[in-house]
PDB file of N, CA and C in Angstrom:
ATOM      1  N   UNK A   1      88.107   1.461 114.794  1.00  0.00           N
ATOM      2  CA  UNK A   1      89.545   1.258 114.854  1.00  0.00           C
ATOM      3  C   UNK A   1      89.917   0.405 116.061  1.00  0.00           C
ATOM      4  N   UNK A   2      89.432   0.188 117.245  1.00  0.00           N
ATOM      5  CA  UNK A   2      89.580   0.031 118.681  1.00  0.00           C
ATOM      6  C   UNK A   2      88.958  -1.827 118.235  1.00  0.00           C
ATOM      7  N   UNK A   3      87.802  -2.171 117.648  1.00  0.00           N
ATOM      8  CA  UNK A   3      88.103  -3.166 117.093  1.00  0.00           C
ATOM      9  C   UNK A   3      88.852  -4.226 116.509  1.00  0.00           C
ATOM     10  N   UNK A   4      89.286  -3.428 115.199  1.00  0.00           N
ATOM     11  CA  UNK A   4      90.268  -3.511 114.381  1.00  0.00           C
ATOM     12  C   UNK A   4      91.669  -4.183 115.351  1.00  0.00           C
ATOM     13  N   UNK A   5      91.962  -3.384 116.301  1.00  0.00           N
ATOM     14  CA  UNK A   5      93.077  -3.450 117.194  1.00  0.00           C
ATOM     15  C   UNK A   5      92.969  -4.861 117.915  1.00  0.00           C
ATOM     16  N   UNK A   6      91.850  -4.928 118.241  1.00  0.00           N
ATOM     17  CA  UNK A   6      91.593  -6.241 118.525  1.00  0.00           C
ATOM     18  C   UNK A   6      91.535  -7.239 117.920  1.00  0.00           C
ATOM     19  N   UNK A   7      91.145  -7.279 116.530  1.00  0.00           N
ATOM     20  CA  UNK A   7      91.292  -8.668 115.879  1.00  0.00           C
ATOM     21  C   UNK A   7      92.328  -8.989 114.824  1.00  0.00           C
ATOM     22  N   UNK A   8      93.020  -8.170 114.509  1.00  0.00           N
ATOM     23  CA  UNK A   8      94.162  -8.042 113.891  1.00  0.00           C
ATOM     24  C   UNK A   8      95.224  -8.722 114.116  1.00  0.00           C
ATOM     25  N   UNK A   9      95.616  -9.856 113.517  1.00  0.00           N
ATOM     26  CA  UNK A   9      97.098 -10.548 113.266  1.00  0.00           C
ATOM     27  C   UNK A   9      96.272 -11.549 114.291  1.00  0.00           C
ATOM     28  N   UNK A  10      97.481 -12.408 115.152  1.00  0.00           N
ATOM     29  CA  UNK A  10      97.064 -13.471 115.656  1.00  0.00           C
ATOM     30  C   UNK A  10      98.034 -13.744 116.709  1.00  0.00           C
ATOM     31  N   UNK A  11      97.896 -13.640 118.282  1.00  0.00           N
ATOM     32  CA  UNK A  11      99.199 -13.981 118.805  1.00  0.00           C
ATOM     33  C   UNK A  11      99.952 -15.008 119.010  1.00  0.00           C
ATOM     34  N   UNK A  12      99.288 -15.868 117.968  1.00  0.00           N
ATOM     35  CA  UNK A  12      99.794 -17.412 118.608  1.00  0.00           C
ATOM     36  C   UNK A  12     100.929 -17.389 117.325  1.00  0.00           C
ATOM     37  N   UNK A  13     101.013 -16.634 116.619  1.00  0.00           N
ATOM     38  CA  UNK A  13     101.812 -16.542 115.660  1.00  0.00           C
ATOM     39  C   UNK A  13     103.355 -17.166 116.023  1.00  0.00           C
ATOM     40  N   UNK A  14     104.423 -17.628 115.481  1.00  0.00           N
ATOM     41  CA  UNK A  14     105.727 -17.692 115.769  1.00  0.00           C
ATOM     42  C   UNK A  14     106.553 -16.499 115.317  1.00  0.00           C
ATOM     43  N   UNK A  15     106.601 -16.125 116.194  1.00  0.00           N
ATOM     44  CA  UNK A  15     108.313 -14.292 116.389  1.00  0.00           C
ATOM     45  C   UNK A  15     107.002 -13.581 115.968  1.00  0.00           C
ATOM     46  N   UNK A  16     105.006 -13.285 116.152  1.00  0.00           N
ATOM     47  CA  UNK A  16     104.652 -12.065 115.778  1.00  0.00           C
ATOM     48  C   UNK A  16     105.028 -11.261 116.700  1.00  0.00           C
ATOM     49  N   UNK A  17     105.693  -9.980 115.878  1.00  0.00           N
ATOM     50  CA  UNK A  17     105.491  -8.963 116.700  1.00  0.00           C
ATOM     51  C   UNK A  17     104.610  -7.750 116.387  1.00  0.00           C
ATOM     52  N   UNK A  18     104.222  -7.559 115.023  1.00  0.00           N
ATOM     53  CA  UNK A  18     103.383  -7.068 114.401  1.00  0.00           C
ATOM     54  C   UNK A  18     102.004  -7.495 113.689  1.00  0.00           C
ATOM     55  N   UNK A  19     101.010  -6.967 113.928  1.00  0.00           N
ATOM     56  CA  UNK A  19     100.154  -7.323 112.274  1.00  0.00           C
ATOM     57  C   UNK A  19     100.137  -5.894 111.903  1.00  0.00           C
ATOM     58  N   UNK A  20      99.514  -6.193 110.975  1.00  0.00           N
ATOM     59  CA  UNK A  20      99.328  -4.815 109.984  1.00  0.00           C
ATOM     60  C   UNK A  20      97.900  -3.985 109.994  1.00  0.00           C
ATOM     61  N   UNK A  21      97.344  -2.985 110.109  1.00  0.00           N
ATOM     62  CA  UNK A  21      96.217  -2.450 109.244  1.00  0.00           C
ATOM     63  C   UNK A  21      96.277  -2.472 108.044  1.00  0.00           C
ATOM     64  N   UNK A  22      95.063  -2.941 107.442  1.00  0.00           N
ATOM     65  CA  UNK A  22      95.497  -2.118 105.360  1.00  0.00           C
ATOM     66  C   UNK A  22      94.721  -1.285 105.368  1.00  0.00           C
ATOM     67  N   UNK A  23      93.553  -0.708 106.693  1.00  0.00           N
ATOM     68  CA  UNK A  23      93.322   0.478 106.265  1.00  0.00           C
ATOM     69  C   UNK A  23      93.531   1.771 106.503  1.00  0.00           C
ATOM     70  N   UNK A  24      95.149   1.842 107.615  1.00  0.00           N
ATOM     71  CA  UNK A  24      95.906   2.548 107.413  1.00  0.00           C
ATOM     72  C   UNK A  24      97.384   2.631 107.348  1.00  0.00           C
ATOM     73  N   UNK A  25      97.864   1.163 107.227  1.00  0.00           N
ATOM     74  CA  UNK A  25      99.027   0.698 106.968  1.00  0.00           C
ATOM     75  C   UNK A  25     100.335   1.382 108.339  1.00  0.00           C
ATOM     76  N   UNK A  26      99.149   1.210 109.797  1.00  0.00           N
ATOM     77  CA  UNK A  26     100.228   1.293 110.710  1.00  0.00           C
ATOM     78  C   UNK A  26     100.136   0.266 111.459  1.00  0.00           C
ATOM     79  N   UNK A  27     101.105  -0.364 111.969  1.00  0.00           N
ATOM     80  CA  UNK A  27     101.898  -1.387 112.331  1.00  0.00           C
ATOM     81  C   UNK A  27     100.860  -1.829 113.781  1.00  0.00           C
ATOM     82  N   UNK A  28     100.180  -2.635 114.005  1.00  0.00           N
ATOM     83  CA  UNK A  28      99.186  -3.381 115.212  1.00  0.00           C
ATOM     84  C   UNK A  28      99.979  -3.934 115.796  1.00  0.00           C
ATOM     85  N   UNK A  29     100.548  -3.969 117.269  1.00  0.00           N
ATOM     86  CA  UNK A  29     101.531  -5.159 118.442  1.00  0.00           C
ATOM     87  C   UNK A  29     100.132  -6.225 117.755  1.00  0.00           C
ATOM     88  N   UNK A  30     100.275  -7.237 118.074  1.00  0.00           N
ATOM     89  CA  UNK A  30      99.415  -8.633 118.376  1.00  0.00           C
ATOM     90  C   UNK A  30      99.299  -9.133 119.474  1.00  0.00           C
ATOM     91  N   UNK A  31     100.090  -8.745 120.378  1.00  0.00           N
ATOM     92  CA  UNK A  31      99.674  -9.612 121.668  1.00  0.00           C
ATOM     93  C   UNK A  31      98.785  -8.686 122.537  1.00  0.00           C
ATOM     94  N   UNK A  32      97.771  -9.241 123.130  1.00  0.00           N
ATOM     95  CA  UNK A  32      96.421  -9.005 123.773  1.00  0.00           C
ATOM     96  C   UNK A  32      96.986  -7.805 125.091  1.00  0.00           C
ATOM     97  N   UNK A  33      98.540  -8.428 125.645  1.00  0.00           N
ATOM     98  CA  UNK A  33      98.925  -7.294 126.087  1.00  0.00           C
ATOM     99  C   UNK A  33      99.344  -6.017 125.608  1.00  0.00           C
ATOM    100  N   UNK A  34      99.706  -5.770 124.397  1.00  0.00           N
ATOM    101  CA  UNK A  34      99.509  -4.249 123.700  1.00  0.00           C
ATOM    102  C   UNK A  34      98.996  -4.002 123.149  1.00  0.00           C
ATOM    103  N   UNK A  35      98.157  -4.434 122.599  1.00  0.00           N
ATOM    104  CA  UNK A  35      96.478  -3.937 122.512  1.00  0.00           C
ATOM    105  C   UNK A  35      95.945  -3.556 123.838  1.00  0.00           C
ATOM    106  N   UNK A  36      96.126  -3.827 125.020  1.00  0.00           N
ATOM    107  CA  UNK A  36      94.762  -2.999 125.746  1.00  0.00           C
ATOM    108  C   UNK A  36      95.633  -2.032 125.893  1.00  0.00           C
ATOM    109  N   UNK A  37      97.283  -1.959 125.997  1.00  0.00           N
ATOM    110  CA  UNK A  37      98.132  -0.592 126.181  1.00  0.00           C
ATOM    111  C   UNK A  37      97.795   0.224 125.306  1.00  0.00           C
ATOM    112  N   UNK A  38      97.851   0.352 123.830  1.00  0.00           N
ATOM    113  CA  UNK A  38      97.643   0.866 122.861  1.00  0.00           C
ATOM    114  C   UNK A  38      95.381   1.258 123.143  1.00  0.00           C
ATOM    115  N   UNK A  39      94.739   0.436 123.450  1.00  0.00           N
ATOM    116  CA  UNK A  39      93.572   0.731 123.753  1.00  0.00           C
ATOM    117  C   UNK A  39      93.332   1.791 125.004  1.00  0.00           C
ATOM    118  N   UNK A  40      94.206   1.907 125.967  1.00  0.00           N
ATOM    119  CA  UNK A  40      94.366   2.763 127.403  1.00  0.00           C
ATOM    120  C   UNK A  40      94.837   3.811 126.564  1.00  0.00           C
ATOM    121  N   UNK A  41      95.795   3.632 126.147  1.00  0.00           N
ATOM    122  CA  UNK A  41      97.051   5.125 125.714  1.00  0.00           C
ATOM    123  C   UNK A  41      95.525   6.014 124.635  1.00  0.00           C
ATOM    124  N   UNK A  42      95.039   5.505 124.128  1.00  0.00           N
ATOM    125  CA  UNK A  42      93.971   6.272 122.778  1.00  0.00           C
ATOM    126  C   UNK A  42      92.915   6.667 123.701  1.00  0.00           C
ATOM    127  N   UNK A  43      92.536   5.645 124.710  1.00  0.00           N
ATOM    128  CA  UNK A  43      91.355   7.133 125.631  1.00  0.00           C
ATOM    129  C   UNK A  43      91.782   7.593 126.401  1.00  0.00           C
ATOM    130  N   UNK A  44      92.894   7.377 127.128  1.00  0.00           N
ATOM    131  CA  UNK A  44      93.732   8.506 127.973  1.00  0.00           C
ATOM    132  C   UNK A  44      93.692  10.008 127.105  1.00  0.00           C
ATOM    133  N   UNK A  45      94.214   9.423 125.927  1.00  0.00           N
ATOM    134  CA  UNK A  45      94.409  10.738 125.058  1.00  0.00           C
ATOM    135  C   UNK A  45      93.508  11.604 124.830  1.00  0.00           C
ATOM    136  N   UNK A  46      92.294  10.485 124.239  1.00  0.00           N
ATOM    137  CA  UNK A  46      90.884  11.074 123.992  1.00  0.00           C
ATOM    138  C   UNK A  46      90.082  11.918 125.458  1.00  0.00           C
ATOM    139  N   UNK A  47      90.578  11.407 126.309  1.00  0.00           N
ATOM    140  CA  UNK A  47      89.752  12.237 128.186  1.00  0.00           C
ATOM    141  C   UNK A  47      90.815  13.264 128.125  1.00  0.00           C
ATOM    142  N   UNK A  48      92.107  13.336 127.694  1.00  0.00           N
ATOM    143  CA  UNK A  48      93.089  14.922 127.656  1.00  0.00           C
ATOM    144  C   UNK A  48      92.321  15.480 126.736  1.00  0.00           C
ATOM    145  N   UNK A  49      92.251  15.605 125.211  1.00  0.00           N
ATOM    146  CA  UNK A  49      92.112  16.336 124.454  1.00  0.00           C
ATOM    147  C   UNK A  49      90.685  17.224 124.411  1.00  0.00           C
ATOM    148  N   UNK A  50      89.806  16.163 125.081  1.00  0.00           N
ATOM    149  CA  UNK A  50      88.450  16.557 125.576  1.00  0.00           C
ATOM    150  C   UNK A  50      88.531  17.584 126.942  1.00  0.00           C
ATOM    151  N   UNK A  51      89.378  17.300 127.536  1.00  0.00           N
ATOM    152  CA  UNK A  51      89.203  18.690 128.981  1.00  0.00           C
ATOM    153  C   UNK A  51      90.006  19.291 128.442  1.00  0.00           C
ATOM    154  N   UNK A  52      90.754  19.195 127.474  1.00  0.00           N
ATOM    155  CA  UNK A  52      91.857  21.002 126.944  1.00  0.00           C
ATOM    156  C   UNK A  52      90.531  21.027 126.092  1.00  0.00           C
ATOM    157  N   UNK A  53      89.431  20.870 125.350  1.00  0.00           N
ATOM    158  CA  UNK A  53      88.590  21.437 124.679  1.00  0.00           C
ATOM    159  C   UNK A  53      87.639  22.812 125.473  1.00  0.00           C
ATOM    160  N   UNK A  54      87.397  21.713 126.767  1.00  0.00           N
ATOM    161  CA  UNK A  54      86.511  22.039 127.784  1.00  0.00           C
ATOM    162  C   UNK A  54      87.327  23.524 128.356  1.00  0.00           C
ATOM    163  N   UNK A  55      88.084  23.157 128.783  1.00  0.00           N
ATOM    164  CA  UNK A  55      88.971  23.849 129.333  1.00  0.00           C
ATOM    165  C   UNK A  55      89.084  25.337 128.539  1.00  0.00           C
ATOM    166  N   UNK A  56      89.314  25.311 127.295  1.00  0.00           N
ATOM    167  CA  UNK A  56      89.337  26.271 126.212  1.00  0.00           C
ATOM    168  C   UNK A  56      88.006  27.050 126.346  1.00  0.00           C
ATOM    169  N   UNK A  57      87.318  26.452 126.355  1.00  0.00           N
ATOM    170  CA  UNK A  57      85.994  26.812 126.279  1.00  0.00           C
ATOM    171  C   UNK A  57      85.531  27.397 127.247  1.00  0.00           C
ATOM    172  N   UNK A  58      85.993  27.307 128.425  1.00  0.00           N
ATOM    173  CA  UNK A  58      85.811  27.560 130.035  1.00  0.00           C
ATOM    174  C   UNK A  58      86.296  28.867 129.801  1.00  0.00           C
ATOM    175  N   UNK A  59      88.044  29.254 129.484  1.00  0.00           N
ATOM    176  CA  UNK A  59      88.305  30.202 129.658  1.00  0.00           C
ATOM    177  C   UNK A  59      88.200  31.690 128.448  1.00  0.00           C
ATOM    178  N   UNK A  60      87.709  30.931 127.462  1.00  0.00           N
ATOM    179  CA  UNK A  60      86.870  31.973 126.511  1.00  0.00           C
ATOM    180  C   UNK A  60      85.825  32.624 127.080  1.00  0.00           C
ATOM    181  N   UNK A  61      84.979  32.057 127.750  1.00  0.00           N
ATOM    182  CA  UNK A  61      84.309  32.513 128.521  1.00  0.00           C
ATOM    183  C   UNK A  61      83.837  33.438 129.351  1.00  0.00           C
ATOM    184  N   UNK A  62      84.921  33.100 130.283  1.00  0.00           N
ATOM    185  CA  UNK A  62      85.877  33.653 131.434  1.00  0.00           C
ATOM    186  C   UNK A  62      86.096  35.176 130.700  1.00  0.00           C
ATOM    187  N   UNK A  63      86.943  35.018 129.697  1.00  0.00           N
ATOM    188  CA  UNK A  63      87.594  36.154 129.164  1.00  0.00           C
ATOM    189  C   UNK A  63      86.161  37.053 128.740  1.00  0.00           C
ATOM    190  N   UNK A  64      85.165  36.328 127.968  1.00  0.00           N
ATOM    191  CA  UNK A  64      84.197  37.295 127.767  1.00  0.00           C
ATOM    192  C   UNK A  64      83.391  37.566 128.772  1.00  0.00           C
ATOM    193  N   UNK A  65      82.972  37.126 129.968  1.00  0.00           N
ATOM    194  CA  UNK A  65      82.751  37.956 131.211  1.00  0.00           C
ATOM    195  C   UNK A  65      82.920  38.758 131.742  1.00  0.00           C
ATOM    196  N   UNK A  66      84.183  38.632 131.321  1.00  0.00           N
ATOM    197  CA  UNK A  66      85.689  39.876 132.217  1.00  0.00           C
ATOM    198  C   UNK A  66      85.216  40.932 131.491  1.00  0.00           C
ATOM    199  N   UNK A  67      85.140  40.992 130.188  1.00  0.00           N
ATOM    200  CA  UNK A  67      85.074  41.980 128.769  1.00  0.00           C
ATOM    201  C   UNK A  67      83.680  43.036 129.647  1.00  0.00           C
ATOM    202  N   UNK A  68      83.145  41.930 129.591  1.00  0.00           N
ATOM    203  CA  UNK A  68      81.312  42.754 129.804  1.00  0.00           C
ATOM    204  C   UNK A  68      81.416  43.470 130.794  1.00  0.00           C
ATOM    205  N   UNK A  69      82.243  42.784 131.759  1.00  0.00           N
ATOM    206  CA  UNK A  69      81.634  43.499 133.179  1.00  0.00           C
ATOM    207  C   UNK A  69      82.429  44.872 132.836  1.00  0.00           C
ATOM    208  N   UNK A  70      83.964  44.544 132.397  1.00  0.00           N
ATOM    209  CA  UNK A  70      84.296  45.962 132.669  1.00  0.00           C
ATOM    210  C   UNK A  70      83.966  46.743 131.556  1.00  0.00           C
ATOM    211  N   UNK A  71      83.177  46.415 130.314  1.00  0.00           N
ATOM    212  CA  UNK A  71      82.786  47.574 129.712  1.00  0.00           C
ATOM    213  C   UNK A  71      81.255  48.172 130.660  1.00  0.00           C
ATOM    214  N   UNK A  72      80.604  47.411 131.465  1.00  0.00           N
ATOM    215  CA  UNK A  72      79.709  47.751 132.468  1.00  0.00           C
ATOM    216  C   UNK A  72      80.012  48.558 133.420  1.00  0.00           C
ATOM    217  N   UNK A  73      81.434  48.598 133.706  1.00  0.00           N
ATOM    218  CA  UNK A  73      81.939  49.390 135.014  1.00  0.00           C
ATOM    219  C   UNK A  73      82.743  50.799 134.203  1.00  0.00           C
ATOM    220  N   UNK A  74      83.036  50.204 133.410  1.00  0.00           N
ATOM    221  CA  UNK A  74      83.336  51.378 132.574  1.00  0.00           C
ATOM    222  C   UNK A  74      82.335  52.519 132.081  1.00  0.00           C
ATOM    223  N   UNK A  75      81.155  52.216 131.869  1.00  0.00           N
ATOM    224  CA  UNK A  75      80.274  52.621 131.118  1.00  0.00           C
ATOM    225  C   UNK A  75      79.414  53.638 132.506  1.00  0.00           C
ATOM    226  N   UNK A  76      79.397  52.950 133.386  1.00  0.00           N
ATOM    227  CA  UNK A  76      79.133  53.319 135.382  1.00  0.00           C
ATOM    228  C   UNK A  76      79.908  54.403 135.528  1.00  0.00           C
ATOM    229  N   UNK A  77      81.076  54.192 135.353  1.00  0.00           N
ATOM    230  CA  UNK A  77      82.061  55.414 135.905  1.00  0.00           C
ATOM    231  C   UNK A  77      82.020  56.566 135.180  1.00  0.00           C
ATOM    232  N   UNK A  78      81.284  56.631 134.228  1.00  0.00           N
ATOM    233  CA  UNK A  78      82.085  57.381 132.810  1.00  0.00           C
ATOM    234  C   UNK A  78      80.862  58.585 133.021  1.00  0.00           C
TER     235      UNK A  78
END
């Protein structure tokens, strides 16, 4: 897709402000300056969605640690 973004439409065009995808029929800027915006904004997104994964994962974790120990301290006291 990050390709695609790149070779899509043409900026030397007269008034482009769009090209098109047809293989998902959403609207491409053409000029080389919003493409790398549109290229920044998609791995910005992609490095968020990846540490809220991480992140998720961290504190599942977390939570099942917590679980063990105190059924361990529980199990100690009892």
């Amino acid at each position: 897709m990050f390709l695609k973004l790149l070779t899509m439409g043409s900026p030397y065009q007269k008034n482009c402000t769009f090209g098109h995808n047809l293989d998902t029929k959403y609207p491409i800027p053409c000029t080389i300056r919003d493409r790398i915006f549109i290229l920044l904004f998609y791995i910005v997104y992609n490095w968020i969605s990846m540490l809220r994964s991480i992140v998720t994962v961290l504190l599942t974790l977390l939570l099942s640690l917590f679980l063990i120990l105190t059924l361990i301290v529980g199990y100690a006291l009892s």
